[in-house]
C-alpha atoms as a PDB file:
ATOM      1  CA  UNK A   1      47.563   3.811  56.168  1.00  0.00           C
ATOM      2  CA  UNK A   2      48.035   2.792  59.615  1.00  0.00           C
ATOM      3  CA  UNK A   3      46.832  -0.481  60.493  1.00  0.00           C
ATOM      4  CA  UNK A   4      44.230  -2.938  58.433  1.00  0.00           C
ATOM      5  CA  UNK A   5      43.261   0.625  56.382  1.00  0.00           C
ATOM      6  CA  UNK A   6      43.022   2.502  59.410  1.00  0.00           C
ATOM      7  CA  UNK A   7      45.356   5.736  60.112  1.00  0.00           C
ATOM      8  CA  UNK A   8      45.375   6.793  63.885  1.00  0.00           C
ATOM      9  CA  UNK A   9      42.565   8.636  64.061  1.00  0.00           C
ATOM     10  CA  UNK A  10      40.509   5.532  62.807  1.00  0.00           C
ATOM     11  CA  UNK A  11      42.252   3.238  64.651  1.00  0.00           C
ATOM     12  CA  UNK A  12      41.367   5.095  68.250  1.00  0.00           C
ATOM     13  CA  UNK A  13      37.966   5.396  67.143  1.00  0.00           C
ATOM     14  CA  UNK A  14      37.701   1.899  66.782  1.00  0.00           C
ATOM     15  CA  UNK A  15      38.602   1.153  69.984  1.00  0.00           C
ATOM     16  CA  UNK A  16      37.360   4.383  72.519  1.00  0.00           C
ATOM     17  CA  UNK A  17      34.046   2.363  73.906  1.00  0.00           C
ATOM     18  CA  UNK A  18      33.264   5.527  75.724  1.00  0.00           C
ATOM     19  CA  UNK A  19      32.723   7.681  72.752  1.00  0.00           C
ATOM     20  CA  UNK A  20      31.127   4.978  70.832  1.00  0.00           C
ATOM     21  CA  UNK A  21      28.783   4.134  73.681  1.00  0.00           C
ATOM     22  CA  UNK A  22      28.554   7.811  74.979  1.00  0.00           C
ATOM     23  CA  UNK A  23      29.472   9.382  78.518  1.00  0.00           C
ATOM     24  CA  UNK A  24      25.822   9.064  80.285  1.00  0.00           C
ATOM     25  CA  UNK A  25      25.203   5.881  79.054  1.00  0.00           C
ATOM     26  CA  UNK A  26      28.077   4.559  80.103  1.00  0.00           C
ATOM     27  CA  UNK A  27      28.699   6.229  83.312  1.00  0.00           C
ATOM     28  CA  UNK A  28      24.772   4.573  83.997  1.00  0.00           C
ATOM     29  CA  UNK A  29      26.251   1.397  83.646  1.00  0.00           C
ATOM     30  CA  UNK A  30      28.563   2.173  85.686  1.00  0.00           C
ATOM     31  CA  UNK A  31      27.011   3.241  88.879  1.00  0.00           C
ATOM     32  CA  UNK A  32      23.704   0.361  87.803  1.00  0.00           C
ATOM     33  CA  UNK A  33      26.896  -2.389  88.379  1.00  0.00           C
ATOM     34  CA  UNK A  34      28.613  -0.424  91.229  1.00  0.00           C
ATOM     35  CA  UNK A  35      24.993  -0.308  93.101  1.00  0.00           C
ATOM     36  CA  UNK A  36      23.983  -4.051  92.646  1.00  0.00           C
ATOM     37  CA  UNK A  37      27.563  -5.115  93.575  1.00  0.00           C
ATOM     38  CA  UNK A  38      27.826  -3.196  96.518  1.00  0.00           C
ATOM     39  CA  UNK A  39      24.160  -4.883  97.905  1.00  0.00           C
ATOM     40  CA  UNK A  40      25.562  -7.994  96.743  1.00  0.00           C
ATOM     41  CA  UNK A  41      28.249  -7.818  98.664  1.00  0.00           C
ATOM     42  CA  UNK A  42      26.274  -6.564 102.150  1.00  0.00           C
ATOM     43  CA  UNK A  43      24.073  -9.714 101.258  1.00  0.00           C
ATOM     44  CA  UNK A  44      27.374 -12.585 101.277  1.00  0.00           C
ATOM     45  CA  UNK A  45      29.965 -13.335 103.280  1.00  0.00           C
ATOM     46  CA  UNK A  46      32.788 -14.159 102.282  1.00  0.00           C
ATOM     47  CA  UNK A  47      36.840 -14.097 101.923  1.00  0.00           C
ATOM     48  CA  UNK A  48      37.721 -10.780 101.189  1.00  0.00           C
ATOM     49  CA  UNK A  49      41.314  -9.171  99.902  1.00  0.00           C
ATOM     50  CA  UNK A  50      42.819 -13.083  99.833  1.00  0.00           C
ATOM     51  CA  UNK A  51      46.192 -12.673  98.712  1.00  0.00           C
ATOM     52  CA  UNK A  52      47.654 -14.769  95.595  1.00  0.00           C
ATOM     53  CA  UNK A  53      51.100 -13.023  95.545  1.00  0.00           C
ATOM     54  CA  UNK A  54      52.863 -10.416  97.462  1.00  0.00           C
ATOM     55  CA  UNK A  55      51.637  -7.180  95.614  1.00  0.00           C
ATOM     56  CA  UNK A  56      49.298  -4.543  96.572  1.00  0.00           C
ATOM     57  CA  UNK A  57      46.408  -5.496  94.225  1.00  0.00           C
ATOM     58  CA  UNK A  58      47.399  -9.239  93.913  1.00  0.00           C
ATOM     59  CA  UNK A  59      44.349  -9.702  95.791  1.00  0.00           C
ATOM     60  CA  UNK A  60      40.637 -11.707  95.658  1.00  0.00           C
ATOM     61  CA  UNK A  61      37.605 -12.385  96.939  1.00  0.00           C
ATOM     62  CA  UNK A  62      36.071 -15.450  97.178  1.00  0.00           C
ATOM     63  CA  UNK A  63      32.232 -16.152  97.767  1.00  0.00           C
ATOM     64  CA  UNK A  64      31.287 -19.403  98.815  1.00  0.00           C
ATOM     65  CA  UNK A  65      28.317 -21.089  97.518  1.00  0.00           C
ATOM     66  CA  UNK A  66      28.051 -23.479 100.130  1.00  0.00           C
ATOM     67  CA  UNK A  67      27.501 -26.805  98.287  1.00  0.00           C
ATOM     68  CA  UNK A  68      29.953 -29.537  98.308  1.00  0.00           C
ATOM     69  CA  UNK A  69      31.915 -29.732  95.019  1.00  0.00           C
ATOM     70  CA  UNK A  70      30.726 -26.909  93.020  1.00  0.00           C
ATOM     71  CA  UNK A  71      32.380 -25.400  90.615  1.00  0.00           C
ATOM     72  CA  UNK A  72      34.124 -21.856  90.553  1.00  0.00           C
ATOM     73  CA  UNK A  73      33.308 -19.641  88.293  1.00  0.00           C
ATOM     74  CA  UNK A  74      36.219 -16.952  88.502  1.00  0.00           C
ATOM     75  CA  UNK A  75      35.723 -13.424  86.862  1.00  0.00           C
ATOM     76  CA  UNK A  76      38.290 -10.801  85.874  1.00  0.00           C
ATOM     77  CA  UNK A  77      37.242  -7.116  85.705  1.00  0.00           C
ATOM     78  CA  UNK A  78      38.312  -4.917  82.468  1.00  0.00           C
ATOM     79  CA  UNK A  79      39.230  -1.378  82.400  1.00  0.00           C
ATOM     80  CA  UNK A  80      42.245  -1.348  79.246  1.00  0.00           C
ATOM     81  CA  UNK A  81      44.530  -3.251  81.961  1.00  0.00           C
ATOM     82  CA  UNK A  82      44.420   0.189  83.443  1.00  0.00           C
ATOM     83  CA  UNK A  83      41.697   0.978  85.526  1.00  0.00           C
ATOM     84  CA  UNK A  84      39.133  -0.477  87.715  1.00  0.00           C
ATOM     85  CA  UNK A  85      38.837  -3.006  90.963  1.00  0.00           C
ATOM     86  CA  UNK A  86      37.144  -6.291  92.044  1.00  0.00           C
ATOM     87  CA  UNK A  87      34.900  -4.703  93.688  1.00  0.00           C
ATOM     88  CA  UNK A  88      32.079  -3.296  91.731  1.00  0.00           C
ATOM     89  CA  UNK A  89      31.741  -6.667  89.487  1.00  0.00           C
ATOM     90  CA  UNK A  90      30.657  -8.573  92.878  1.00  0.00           C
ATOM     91  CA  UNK A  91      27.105  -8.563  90.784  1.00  0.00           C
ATOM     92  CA  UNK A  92      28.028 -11.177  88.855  1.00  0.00           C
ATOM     93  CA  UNK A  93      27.509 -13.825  91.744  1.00  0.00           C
ATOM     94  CA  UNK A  94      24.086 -12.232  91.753  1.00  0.00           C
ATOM     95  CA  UNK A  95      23.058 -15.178  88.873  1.00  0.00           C
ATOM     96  CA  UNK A  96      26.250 -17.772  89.395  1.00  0.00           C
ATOM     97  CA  UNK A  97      25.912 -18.343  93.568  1.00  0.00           C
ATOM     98  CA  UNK A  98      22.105 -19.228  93.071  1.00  0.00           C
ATOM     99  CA  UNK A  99      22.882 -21.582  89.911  1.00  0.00           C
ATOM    100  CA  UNK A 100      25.421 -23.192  92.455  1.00  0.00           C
ATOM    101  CA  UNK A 101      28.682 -21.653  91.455  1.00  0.00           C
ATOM    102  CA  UNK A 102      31.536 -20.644  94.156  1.00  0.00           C
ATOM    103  CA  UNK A 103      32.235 -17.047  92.954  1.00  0.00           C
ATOM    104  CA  UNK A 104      35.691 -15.755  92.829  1.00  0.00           C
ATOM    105  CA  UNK A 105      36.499 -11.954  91.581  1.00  0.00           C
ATOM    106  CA  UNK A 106      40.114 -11.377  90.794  1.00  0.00           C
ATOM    107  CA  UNK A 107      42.430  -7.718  91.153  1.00  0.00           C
ATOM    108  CA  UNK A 108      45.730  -7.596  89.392  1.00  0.00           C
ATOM    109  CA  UNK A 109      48.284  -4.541  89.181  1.00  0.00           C
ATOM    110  CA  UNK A 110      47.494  -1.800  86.974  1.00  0.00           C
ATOM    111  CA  UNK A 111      49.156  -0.085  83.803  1.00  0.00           C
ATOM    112  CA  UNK A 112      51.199   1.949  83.214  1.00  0.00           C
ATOM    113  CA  UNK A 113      52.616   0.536  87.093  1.00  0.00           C
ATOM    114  CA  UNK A 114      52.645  -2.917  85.227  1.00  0.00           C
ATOM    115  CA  UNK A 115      53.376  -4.012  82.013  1.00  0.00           C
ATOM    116  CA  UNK A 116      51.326  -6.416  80.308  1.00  0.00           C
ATOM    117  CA  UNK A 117      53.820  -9.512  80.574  1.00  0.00           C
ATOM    118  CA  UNK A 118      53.201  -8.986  84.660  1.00  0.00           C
ATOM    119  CA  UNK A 119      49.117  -8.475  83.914  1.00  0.00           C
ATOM    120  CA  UNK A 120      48.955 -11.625  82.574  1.00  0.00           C
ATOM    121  CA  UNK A 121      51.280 -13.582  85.074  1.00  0.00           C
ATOM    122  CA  UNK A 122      49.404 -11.659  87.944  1.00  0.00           C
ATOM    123  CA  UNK A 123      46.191 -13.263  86.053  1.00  0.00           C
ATOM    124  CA  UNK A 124      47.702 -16.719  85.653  1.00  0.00           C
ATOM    125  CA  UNK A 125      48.876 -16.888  89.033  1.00  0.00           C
ATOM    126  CA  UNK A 126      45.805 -16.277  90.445  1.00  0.00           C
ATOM    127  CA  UNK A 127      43.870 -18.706  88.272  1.00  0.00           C
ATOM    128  CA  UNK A 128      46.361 -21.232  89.771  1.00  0.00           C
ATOM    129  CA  UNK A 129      46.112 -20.178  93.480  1.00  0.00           C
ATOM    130  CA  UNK A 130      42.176 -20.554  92.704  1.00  0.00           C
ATOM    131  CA  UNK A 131      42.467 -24.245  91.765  1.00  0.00           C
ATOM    132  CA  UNK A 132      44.971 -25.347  94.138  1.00  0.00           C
ATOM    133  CA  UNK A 133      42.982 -23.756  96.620  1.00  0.00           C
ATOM    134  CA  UNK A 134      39.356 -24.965  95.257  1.00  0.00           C
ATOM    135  CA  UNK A 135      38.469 -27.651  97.779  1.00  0.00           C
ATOM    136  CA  UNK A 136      39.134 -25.021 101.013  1.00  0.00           C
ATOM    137  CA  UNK A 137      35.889 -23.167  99.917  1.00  0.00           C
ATOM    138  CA  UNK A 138      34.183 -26.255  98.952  1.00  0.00           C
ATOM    139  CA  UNK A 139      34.875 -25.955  95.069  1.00  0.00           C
ATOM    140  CA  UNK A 140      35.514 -28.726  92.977  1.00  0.00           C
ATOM    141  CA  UNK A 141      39.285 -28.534  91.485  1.00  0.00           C
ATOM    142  CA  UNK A 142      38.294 -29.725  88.133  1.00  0.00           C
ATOM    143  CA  UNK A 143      35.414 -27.458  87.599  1.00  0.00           C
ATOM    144  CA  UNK A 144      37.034 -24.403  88.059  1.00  0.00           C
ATOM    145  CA  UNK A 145      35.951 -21.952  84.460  1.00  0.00           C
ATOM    146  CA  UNK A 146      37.645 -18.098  84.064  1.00  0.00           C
ATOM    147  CA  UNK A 147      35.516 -15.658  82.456  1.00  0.00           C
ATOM    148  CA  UNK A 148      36.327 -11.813  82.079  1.00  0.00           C
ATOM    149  CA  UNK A 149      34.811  -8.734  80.130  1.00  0.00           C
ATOM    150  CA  UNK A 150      36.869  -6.412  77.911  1.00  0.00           C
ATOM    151  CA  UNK A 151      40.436  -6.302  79.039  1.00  0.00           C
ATOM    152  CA  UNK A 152      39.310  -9.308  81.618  1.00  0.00           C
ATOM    153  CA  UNK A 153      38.187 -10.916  78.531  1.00  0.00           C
ATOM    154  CA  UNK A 154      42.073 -10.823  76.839  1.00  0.00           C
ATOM    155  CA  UNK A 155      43.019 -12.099  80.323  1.00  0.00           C
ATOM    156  CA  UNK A 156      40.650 -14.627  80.175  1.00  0.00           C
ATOM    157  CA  UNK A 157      42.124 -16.396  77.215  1.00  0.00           C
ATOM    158  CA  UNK A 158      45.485 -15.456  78.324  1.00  0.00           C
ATOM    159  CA  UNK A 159      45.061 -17.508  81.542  1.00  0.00           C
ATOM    160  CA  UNK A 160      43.679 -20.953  79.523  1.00  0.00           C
ATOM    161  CA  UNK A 161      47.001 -21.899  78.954  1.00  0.00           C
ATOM    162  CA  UNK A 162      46.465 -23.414  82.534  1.00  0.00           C
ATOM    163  CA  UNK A 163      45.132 -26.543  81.066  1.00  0.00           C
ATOM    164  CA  UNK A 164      43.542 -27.669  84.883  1.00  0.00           C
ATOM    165  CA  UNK A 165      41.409 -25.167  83.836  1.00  0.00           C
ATOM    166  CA  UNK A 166      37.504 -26.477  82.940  1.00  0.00           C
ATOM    167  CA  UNK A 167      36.549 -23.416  80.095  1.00  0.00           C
ATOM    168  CA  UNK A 168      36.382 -20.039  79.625  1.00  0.00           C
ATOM    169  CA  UNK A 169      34.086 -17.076  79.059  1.00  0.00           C
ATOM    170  CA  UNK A 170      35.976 -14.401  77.552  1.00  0.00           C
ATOM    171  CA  UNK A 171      33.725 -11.386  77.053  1.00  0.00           C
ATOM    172  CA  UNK A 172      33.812  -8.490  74.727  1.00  0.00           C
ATOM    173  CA  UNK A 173      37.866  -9.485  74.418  1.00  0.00           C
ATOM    174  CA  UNK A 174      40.862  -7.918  72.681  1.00  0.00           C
ATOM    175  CA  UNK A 175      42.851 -10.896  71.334  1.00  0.00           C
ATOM    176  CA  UNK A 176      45.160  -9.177  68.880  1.00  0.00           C
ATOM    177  CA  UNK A 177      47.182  -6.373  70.952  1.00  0.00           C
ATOM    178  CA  UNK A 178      49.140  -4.711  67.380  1.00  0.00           C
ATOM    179  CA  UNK A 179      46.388  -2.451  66.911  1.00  0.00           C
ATOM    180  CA  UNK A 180      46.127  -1.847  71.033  1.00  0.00           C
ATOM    181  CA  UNK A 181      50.087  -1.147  70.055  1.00  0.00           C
ATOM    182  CA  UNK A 182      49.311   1.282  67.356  1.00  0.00           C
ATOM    183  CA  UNK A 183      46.374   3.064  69.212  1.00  0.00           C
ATOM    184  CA  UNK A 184      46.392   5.818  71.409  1.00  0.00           C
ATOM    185  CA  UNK A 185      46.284   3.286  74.457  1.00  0.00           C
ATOM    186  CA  UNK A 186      49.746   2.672  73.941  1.00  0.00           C
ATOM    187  CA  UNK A 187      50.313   5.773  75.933  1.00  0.00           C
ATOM    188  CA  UNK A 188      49.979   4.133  78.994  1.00  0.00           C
ATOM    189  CA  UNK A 189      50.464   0.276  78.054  1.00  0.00           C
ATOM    190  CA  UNK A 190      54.071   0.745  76.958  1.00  0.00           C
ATOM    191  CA  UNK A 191      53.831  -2.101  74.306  1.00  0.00           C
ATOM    192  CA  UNK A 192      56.525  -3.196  71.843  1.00  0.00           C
ATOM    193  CA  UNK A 193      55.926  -5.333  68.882  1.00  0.00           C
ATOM    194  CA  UNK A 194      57.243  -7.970  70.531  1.00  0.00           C
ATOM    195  CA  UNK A 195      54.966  -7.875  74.129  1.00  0.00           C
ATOM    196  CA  UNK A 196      52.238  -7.215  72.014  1.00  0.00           C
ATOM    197  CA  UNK A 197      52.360 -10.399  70.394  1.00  0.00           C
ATOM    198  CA  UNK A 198      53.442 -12.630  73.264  1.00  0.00           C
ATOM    199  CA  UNK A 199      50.565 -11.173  75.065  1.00  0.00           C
ATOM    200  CA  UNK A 200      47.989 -12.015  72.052  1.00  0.00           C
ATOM    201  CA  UNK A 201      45.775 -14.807  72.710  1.00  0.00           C
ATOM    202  CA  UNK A 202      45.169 -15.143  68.724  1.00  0.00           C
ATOM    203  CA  UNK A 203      48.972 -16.453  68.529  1.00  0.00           C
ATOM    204  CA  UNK A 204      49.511 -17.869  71.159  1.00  0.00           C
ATOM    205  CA  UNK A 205      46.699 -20.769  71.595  1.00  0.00           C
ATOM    206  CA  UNK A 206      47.536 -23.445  74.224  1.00  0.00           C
ATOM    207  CA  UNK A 207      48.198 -26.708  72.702  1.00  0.00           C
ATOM    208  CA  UNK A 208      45.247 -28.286  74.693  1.00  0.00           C
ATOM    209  CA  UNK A 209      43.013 -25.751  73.586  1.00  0.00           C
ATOM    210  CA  UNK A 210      39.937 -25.981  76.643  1.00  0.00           C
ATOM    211  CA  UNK A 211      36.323 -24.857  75.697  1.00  0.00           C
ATOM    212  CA  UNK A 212      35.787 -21.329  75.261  1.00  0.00           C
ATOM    213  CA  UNK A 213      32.485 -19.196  75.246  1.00  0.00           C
ATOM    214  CA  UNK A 214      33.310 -15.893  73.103  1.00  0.00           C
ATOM    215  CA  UNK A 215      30.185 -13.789  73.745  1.00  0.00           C
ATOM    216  CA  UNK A 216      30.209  -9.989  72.448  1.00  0.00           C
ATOM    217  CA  UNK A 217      27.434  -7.248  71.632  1.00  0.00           C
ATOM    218  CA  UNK A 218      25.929  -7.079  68.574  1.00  0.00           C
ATOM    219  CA  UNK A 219      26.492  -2.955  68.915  1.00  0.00           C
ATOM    220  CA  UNK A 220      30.380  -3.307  69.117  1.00  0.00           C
ATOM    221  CA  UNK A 221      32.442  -1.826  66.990  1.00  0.00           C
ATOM    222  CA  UNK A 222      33.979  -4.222  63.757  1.00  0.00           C
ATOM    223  CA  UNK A 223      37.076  -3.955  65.318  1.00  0.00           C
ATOM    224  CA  UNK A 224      35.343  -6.026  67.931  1.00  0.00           C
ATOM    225  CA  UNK A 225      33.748  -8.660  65.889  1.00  0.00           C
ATOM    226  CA  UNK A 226      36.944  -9.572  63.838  1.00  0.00           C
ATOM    227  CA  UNK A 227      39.012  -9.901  67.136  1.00  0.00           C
ATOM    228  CA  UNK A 228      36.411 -12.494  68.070  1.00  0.00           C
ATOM    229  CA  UNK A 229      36.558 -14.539  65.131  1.00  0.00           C
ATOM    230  CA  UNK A 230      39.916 -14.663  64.755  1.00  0.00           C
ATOM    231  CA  UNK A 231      40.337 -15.903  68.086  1.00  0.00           C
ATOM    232  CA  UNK A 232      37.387 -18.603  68.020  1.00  0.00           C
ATOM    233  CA  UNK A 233      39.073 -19.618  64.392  1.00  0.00           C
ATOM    234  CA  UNK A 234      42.690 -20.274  65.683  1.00  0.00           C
ATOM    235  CA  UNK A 235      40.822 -21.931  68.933  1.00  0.00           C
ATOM    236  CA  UNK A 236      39.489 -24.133  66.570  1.00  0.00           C
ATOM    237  CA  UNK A 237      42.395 -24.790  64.270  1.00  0.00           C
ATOM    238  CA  UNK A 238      44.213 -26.052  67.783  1.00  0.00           C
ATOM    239  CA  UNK A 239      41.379 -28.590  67.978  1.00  0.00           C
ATOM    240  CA  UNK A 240      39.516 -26.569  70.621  1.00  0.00           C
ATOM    241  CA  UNK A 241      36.018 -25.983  71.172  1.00  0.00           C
ATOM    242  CA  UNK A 242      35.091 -22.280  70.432  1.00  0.00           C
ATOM    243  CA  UNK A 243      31.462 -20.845  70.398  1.00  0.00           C
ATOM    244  CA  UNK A 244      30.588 -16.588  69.236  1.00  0.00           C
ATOM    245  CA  UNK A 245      27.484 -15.533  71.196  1.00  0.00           C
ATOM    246  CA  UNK A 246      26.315 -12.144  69.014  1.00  0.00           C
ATOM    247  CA  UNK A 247      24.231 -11.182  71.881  1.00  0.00           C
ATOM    248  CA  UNK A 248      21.122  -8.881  70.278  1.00  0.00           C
ATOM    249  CA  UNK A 249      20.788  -5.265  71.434  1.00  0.00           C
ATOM    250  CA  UNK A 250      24.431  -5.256  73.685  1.00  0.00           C
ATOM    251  CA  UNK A 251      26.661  -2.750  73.242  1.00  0.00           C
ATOM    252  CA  UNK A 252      30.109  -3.306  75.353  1.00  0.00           C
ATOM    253  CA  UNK A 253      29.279  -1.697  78.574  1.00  0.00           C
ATOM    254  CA  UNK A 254      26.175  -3.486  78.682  1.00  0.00           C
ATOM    255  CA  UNK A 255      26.924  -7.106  77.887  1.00  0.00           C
ATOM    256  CA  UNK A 256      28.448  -7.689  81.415  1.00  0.00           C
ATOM    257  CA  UNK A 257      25.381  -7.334  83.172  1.00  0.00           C
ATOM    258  CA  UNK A 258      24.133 -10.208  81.509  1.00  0.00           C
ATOM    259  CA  UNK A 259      25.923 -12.509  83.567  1.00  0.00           C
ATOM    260  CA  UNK A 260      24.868 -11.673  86.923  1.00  0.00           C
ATOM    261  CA  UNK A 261      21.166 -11.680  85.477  1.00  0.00           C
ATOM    262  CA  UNK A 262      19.324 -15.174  86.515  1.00  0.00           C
ATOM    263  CA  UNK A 263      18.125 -16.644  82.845  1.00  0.00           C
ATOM    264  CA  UNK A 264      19.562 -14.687  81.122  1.00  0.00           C
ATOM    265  CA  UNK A 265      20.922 -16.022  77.442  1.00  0.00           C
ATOM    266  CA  UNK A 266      24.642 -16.074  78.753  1.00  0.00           C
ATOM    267  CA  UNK A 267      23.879 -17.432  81.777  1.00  0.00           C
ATOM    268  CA  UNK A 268      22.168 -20.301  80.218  1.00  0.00           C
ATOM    269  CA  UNK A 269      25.411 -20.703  77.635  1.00  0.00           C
ATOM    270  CA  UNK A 270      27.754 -20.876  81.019  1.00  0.00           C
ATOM    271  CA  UNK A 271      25.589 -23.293  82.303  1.00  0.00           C
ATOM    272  CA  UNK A 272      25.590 -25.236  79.417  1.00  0.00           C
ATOM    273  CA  UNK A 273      28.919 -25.013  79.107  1.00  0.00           C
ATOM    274  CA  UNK A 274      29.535 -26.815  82.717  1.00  0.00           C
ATOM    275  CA  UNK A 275      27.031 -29.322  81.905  1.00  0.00           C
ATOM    276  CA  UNK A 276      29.055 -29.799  79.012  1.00  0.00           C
ATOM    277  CA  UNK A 277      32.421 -30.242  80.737  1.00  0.00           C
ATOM    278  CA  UNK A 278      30.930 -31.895  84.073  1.00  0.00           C
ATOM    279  CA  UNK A 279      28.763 -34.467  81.487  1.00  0.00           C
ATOM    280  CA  UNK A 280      32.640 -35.144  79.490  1.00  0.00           C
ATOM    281  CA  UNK A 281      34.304 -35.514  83.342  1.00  0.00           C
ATOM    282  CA  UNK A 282      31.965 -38.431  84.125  1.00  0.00           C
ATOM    283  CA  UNK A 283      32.201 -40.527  80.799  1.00  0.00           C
ATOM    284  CA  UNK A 284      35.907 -39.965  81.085  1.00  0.00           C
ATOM    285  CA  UNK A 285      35.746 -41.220  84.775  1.00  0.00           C
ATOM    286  CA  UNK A 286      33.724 -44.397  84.097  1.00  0.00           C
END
């Protein structure tokens, strides 16, 4: 047996979301996100292509919400660290600039022209230029949350070892990259044993563990679900805060949209969640 049971064939079944999901459906999704975000962004101005580094794609967009001191709700796009751009996930300021967020979509290099250990420090650095750089688009710099989906969700919890960093929303995540190692995206990842654990959120929990939002579909594959809970269980082992959403009905190309849906269930967790952190700030401060 391969890994956990699984021999190869098992183990790229467990994590091809395409075939799960199917081509249509998924390519729907697709082109539903790519349409919104497109409107979205004829609708707002903003900073476009800002760089955070020197490379091509070490790039962002930042979208304003206009109020003094509110927070930033950065997102990173997935794609298997090999595919996909900023662009067509501008829909998610379609629910956070209303609710008063400053929206900020992140690019980083692709695989196989990157490895992983630059992913991630493309990631982190841009998390940093965010907060250092909060108060120039009217953000506040302790307020500033990461959220991602899918690959964006492993760099999500890869970039909370910034501890200036309010909380994270890492959705539909891959925490654990041995079986990532061991599957057929390997191919284009290049991963040793040895990146794919220093690149593994699950071991490699920041000391000051912030508060993390772990939402996933309820029609993801197991593989899916036990990545979650491991990571929420050595979150809270560090003495962080970790909540699972199981979000009814979801599968992982759909579970995105919810957070550039006003009202939705996720929105209302991230919301909570900066209640949460803004409510802590204040008793701290008095």
């Amino acid at each position: 047996m391969h890994y956990r049971g699984m021999d190869r064939a098992a183990l790229d079944a467990a994590y091809n979301n395409t075939a799960a999901v199917g081509l249509a459906k998924r390519d729907a999704y697709v082109a539903d996100r790519t349409a919104r975000s497109d409107a979205f962004r004829r609708r707002h101005a903003g900073r476009i292509d800002v760089p955070y580094g020197a490379g091509a794609r070490q790039r962002l967009d930042v979208f304003p919400s206009g109020r003094p001191g509110a927070p930033t709700l950065v997102f990173i796009h997935g794609g298997y660290w090999q595919l996909n751009d900023k662009e067509p996930y501008a829909f998610v300021g379609e629910a956070a600039l209303p609710a008063g967020f400053n929206v900020v979509q992140v690019e980083y290099t692709l695989a196989p022209t990157a490895r992983l250990d630059q992913i991630v420090a493309e990631v982190r650095s841009a998390v940093s230029w965010v907060i250092e750089h909060a108060k120039e688009f009217g953000g506040d710099l302790g307020r500033v949350f990461v959220s991602g989906s899918s690959a964006g969700g492993h760099l999500t919890a890869a970039a909370m070892t910034d501890a200036r960093l309010a909380g994270g929303i890492a959705i539909s995540g891959l925490y654990d990259l041995e079986p990532i190692r061991l599957s057929y995206l390997n191919q284009t990842l290049g991963l040793t044993m040895e990146t794919a654990r220093r690149n593994s959120p699950v071991h490699q929990v920041p000391a000051a563990a912030g508060p993390l939002l772990l939402p996933l579909g309820e029609k993801e594959g197991d593989e899916y679900h036990r990545q979650t809970e491991a990571l929420a269980a050595a979150w809270r082992r560090r003495g962080g805060r970790a909540e699972v959403m199981d979000m009814a009905g979801h599968d992982h190309f759909s579970i995105v949209t919810e957070l550039g849906a006003p009202g939705t269930p996720l929105v209302r967790a991230v919301l909570a969640q900066i209640a949460a952190v803004s409510g802590a700030a204040g008793r701290t401060a008095r």
